[in-house]
PDB file of N, CA and C in Angstrom:
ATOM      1  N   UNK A   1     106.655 100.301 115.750  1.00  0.00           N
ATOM      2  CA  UNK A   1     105.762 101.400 115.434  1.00  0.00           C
ATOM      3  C   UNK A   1     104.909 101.124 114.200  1.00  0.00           C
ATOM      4  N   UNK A   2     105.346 100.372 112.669  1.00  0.00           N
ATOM      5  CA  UNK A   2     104.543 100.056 112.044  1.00  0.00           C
ATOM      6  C   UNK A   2     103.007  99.440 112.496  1.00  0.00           C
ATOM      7  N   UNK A   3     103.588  98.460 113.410  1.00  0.00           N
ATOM      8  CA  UNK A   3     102.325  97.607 113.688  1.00  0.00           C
ATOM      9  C   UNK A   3     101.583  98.359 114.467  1.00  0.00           C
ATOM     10  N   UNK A   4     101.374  99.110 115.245  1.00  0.00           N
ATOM     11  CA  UNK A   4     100.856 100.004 115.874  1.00  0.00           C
ATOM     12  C   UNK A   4     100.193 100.614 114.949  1.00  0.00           C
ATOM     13  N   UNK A   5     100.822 101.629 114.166  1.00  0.00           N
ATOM     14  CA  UNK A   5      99.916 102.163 112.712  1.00  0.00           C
ATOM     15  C   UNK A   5      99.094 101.836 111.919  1.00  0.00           C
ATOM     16  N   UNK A   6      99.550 100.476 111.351  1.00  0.00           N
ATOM     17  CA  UNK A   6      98.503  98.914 111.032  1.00  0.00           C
ATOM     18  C   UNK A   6      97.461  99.080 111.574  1.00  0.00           C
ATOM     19  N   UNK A   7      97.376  98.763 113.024  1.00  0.00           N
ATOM     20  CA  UNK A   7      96.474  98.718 113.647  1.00  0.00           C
ATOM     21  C   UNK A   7      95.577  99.805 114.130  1.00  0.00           C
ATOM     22  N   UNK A   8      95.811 100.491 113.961  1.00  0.00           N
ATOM     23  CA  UNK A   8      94.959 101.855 114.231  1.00  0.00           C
ATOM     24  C   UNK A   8      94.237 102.108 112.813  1.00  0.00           C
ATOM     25  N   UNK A   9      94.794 102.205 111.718  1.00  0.00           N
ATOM     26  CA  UNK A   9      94.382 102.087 110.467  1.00  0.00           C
ATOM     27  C   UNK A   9      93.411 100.633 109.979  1.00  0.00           C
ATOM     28  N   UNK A  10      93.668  99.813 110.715  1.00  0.00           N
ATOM     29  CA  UNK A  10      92.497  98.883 110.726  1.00  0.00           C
ATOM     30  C   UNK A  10      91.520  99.128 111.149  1.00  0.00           C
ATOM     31  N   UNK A  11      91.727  99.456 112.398  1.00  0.00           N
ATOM     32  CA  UNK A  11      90.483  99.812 113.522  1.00  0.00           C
ATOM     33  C   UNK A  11      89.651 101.392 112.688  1.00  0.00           C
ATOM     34  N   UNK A  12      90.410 101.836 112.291  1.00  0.00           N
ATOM     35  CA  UNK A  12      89.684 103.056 111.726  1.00  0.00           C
ATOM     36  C   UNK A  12      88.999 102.541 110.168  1.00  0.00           C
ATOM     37  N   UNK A  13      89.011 101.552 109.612  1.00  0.00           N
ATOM     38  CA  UNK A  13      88.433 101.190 108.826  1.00  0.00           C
ATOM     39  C   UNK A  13      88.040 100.637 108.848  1.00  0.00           C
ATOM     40  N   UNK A  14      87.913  99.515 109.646  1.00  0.00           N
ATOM     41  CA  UNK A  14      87.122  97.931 110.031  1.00  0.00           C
ATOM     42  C   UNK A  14      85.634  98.382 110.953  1.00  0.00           C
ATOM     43  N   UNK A  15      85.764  99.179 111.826  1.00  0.00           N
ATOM     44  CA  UNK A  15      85.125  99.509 113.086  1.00  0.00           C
ATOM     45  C   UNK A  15      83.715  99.566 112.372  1.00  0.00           C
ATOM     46  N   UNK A  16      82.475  99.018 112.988  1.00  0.00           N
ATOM     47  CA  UNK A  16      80.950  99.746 112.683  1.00  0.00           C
ATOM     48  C   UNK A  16      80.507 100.810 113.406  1.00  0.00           C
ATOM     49  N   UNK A  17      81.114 101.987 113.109  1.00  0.00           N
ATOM     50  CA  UNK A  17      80.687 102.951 113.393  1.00  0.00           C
ATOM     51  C   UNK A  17      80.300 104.471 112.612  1.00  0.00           C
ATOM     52  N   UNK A  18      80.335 105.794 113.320  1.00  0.00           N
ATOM     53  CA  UNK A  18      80.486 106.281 112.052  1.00  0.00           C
ATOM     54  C   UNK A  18      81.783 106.834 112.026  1.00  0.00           C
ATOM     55  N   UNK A  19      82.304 107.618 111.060  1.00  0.00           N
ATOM     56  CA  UNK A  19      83.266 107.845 110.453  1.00  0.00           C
ATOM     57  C   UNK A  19      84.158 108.615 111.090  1.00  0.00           C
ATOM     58  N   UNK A  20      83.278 109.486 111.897  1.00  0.00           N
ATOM     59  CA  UNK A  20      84.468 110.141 113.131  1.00  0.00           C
ATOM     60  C   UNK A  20      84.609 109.464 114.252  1.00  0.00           C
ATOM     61  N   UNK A  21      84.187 109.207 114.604  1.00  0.00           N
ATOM     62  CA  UNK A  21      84.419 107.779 115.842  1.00  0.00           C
ATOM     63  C   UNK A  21      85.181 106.774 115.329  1.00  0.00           C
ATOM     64  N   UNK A  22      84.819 105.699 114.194  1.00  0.00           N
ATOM     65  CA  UNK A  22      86.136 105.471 113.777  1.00  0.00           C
ATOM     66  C   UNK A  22      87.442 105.934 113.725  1.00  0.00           C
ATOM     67  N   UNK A  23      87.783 107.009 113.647  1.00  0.00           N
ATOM     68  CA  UNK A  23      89.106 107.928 112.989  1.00  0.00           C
ATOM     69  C   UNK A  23      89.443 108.040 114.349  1.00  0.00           C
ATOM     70  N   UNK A  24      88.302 108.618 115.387  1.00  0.00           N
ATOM     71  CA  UNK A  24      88.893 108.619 116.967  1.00  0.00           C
ATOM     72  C   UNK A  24      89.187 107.575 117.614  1.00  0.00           C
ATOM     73  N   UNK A  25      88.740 106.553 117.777  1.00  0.00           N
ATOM     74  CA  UNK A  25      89.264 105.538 118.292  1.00  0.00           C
ATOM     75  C   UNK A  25      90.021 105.023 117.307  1.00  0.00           C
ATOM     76  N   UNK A  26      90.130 104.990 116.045  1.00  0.00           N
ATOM     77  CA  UNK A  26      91.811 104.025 115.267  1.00  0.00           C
ATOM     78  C   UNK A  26      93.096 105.197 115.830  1.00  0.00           C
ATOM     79  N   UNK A  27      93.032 106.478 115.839  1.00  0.00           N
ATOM     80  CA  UNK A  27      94.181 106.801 116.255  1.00  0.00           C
ATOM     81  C   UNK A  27      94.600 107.273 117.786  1.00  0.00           C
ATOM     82  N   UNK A  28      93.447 107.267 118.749  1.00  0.00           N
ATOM     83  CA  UNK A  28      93.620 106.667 120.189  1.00  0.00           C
ATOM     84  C   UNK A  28      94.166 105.082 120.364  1.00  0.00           C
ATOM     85  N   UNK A  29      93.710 104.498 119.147  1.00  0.00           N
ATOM     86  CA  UNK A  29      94.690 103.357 119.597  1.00  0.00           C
ATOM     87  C   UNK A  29      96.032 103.063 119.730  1.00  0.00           C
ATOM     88  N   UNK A  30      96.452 103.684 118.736  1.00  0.00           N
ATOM     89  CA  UNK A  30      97.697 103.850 118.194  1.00  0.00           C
ATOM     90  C   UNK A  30      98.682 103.229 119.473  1.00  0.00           C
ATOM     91  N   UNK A  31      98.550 104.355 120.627  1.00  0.00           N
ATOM     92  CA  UNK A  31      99.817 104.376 121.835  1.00  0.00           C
ATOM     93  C   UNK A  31      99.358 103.609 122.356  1.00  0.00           C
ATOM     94  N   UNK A  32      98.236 102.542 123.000  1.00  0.00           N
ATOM     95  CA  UNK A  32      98.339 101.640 123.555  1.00  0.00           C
ATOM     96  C   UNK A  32      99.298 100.362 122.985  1.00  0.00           C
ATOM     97  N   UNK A  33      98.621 100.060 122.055  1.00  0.00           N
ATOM     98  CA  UNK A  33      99.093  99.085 120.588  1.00  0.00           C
ATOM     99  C   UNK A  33     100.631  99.127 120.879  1.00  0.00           C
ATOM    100  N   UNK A  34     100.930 100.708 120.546  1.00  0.00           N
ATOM    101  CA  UNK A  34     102.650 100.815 120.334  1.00  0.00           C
ATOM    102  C   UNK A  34     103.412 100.308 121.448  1.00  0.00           C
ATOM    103  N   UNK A  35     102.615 100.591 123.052  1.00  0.00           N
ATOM    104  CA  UNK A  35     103.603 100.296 123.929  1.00  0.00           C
ATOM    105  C   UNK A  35     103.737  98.637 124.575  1.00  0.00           C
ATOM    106  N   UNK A  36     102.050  98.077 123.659  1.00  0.00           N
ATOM    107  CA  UNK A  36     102.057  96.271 123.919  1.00  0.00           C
ATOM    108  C   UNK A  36     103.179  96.006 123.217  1.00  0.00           C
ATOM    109  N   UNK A  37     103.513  96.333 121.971  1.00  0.00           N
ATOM    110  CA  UNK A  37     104.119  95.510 120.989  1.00  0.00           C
ATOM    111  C   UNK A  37     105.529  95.831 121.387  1.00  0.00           C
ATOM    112  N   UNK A  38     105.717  97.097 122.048  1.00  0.00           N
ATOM    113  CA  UNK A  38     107.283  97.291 122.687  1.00  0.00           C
ATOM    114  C   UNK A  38     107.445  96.606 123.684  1.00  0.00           C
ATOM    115  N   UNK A  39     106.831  96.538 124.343  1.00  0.00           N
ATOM    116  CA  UNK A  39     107.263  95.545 125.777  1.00  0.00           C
ATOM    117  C   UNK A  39     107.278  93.963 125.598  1.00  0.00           C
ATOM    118  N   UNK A  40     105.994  94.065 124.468  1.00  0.00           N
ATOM    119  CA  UNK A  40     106.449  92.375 124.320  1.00  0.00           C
ATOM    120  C   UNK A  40     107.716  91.693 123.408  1.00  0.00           C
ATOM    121  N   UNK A  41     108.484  93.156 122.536  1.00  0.00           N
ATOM    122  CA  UNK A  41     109.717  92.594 122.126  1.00  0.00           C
ATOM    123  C   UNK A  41     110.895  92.471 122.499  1.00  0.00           C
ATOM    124  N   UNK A  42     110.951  93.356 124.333  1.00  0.00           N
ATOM    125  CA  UNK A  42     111.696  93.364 125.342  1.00  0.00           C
ATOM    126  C   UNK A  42     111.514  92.086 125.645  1.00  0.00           C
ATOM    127  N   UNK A  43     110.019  91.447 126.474  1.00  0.00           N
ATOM    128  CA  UNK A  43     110.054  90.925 127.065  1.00  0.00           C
ATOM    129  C   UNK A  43     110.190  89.076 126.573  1.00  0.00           C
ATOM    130  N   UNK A  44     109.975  88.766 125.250  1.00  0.00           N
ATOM    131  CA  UNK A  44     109.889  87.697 124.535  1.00  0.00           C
ATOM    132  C   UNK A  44     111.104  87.203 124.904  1.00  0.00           C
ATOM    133  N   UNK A  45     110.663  86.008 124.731  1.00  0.00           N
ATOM    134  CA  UNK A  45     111.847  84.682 125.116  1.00  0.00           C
ATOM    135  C   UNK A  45     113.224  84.994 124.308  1.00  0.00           C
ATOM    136  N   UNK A  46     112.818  84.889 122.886  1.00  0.00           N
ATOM    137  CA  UNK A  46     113.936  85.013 121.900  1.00  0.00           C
ATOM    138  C   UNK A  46     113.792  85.638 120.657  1.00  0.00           C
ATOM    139  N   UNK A  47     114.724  86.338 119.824  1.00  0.00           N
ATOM    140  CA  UNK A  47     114.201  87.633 118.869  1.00  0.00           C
ATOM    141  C   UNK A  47     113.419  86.385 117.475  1.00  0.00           C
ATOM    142  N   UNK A  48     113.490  85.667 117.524  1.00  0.00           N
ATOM    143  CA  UNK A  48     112.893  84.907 116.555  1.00  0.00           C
ATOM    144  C   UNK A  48     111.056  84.608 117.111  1.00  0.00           C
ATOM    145  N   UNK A  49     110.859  84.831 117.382  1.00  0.00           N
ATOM    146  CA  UNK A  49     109.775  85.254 118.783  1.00  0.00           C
ATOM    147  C   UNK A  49     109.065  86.038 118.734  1.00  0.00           C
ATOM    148  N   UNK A  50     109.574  87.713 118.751  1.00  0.00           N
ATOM    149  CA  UNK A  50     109.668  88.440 119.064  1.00  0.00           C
ATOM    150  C   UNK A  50     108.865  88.984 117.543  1.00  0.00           C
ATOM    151  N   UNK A  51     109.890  88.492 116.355  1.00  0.00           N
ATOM    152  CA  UNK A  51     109.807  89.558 115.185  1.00  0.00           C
ATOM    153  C   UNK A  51     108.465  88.219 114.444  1.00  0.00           C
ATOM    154  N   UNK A  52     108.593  87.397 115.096  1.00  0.00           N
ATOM    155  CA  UNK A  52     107.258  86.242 114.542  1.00  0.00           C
ATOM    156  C   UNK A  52     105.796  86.795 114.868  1.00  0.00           C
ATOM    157  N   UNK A  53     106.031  87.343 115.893  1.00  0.00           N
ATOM    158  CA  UNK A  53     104.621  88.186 116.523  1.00  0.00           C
ATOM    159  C   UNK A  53     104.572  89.770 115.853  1.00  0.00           C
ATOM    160  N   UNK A  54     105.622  90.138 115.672  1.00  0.00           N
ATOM    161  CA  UNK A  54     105.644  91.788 115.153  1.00  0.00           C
ATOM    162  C   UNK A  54     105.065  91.245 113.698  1.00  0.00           C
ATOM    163  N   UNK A  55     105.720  90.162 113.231  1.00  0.00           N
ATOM    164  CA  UNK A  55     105.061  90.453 111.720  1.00  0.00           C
ATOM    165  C   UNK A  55     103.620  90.042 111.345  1.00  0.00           C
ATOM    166  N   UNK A  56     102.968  88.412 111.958  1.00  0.00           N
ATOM    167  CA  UNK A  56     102.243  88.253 112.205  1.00  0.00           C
ATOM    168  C   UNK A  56     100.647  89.379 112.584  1.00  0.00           C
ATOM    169  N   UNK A  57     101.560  90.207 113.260  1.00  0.00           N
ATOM    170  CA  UNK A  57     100.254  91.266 113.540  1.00  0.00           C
ATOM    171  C   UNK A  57     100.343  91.949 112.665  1.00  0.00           C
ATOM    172  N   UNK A  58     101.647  92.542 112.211  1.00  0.00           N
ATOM    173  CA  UNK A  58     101.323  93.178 110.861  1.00  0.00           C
ATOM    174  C   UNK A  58     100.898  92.573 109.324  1.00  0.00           C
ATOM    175  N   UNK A  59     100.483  91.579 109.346  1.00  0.00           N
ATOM    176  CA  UNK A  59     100.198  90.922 108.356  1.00  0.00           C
ATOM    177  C   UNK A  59      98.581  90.739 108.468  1.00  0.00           C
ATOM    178  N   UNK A  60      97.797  90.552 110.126  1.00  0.00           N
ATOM    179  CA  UNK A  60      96.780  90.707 110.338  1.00  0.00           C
ATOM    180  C   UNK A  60      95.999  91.832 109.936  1.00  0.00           C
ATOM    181  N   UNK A  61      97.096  92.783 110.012  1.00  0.00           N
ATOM    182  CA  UNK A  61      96.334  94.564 110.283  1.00  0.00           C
ATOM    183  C   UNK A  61      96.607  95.193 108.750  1.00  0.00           C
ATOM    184  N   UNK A  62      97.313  94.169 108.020  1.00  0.00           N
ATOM    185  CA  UNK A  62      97.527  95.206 106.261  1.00  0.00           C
ATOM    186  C   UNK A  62      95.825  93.906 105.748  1.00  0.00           C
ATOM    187  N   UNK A  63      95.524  92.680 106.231  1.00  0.00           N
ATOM    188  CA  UNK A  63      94.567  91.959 105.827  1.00  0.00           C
ATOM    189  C   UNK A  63      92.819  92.481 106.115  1.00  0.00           C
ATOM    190  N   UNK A  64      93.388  93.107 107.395  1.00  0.00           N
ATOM    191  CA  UNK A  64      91.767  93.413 107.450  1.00  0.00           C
ATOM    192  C   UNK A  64      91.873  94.979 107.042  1.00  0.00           C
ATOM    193  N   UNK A  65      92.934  95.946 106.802  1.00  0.00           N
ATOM    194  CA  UNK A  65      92.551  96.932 105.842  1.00  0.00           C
ATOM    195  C   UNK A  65      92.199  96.719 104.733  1.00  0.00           C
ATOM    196  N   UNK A  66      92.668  95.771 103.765  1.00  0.00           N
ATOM    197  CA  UNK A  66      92.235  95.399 102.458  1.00  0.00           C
ATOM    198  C   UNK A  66      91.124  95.049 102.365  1.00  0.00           C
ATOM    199  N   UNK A  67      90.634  94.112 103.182  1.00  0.00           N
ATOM    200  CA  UNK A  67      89.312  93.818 103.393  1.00  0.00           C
ATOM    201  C   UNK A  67      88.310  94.488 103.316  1.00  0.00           C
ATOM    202  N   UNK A  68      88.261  95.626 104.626  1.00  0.00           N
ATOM    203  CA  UNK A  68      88.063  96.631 104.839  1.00  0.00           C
ATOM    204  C   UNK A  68      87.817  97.594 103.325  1.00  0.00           C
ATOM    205  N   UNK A  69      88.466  98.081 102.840  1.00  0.00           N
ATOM    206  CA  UNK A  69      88.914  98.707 101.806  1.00  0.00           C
ATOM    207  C   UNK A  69      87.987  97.902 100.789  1.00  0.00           C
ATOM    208  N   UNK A  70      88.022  97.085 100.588  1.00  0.00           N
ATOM    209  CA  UNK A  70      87.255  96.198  99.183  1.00  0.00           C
ATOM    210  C   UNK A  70      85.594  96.290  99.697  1.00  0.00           C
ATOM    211  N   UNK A  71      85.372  96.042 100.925  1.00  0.00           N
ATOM    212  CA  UNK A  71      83.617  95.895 101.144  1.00  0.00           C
ATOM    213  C   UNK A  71      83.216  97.393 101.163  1.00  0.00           C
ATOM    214  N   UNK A  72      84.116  98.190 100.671  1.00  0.00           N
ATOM    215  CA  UNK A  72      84.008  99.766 100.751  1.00  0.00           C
ATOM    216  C   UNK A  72      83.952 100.900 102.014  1.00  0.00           C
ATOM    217  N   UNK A  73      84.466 100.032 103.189  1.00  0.00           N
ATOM    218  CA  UNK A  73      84.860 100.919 104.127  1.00  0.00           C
ATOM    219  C   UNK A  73      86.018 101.789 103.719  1.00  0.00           C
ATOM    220  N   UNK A  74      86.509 102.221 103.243  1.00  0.00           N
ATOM    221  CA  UNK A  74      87.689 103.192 102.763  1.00  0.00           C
ATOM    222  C   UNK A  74      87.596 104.521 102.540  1.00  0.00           C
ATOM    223  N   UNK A  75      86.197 105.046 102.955  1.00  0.00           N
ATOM    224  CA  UNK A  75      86.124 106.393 102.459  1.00  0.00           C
ATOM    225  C   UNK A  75      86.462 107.468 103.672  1.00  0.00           C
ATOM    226  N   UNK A  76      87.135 108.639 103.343  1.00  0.00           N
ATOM    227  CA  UNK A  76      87.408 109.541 104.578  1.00  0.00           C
ATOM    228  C   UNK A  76      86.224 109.873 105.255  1.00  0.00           C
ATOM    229  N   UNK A  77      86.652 110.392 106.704  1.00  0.00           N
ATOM    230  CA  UNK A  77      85.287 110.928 107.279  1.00  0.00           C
ATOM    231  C   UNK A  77      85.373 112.377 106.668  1.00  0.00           C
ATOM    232  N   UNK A  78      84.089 112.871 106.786  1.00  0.00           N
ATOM    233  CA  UNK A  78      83.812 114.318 106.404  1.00  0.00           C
ATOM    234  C   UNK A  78      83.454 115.027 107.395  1.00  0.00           C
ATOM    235  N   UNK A  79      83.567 116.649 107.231  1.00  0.00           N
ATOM    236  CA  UNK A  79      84.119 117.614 108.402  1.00  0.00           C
ATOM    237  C   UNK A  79      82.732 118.308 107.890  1.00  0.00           C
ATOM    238  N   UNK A  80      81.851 118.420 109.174  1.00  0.00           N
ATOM    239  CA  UNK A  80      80.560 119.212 108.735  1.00  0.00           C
ATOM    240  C   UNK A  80      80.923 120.149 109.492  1.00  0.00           C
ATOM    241  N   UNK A  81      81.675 120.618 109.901  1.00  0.00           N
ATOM    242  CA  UNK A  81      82.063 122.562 110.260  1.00  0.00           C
ATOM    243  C   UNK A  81      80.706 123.242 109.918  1.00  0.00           C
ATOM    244  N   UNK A  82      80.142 124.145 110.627  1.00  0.00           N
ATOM    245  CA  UNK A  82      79.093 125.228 110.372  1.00  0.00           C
ATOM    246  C   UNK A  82      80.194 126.853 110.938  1.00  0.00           C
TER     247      UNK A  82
END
């Protein structure tokens, strides 16, 4: 489930879009993400394998938030309610 979160939180900060579309598609991603990364730790050869790819992606997805975050994508979206 981390990496799933990672990744939605990437995608919601990495994405060129605007700021609510970002936020909608990083946390529509979320449950796809969650149920790749579950099946592929069922389905992996061996748990050394398994947790090499879980961390790996999570190491991808805390890199391009920082990233993200430093070129100044980091700011919340804003709620124009009338």
């Amino acid at each position: 489930m981390p990496v799933a979160i990672a990744v939605g939180i990437a995608l919601t900060l990495a994405l060129p879009l605007s700021a609510n579309v970002r936020l909608t598609v990083g946390s529509y991603a979320v449950f796809p993400v969650w149920v790749t990364v579950a099946c592929f730790a069922f389905l992996a050869p061996n748990a050394r394998r398994a947790w090499l790819l879980l961390l790996t992606a999570l190491v991808l997805a805390a890199f391009t938030s920082l990233v993200a975050i430093a070129l100044g994508r980091g700011t919340p979206p804003t709620w124009s309610g009338r």
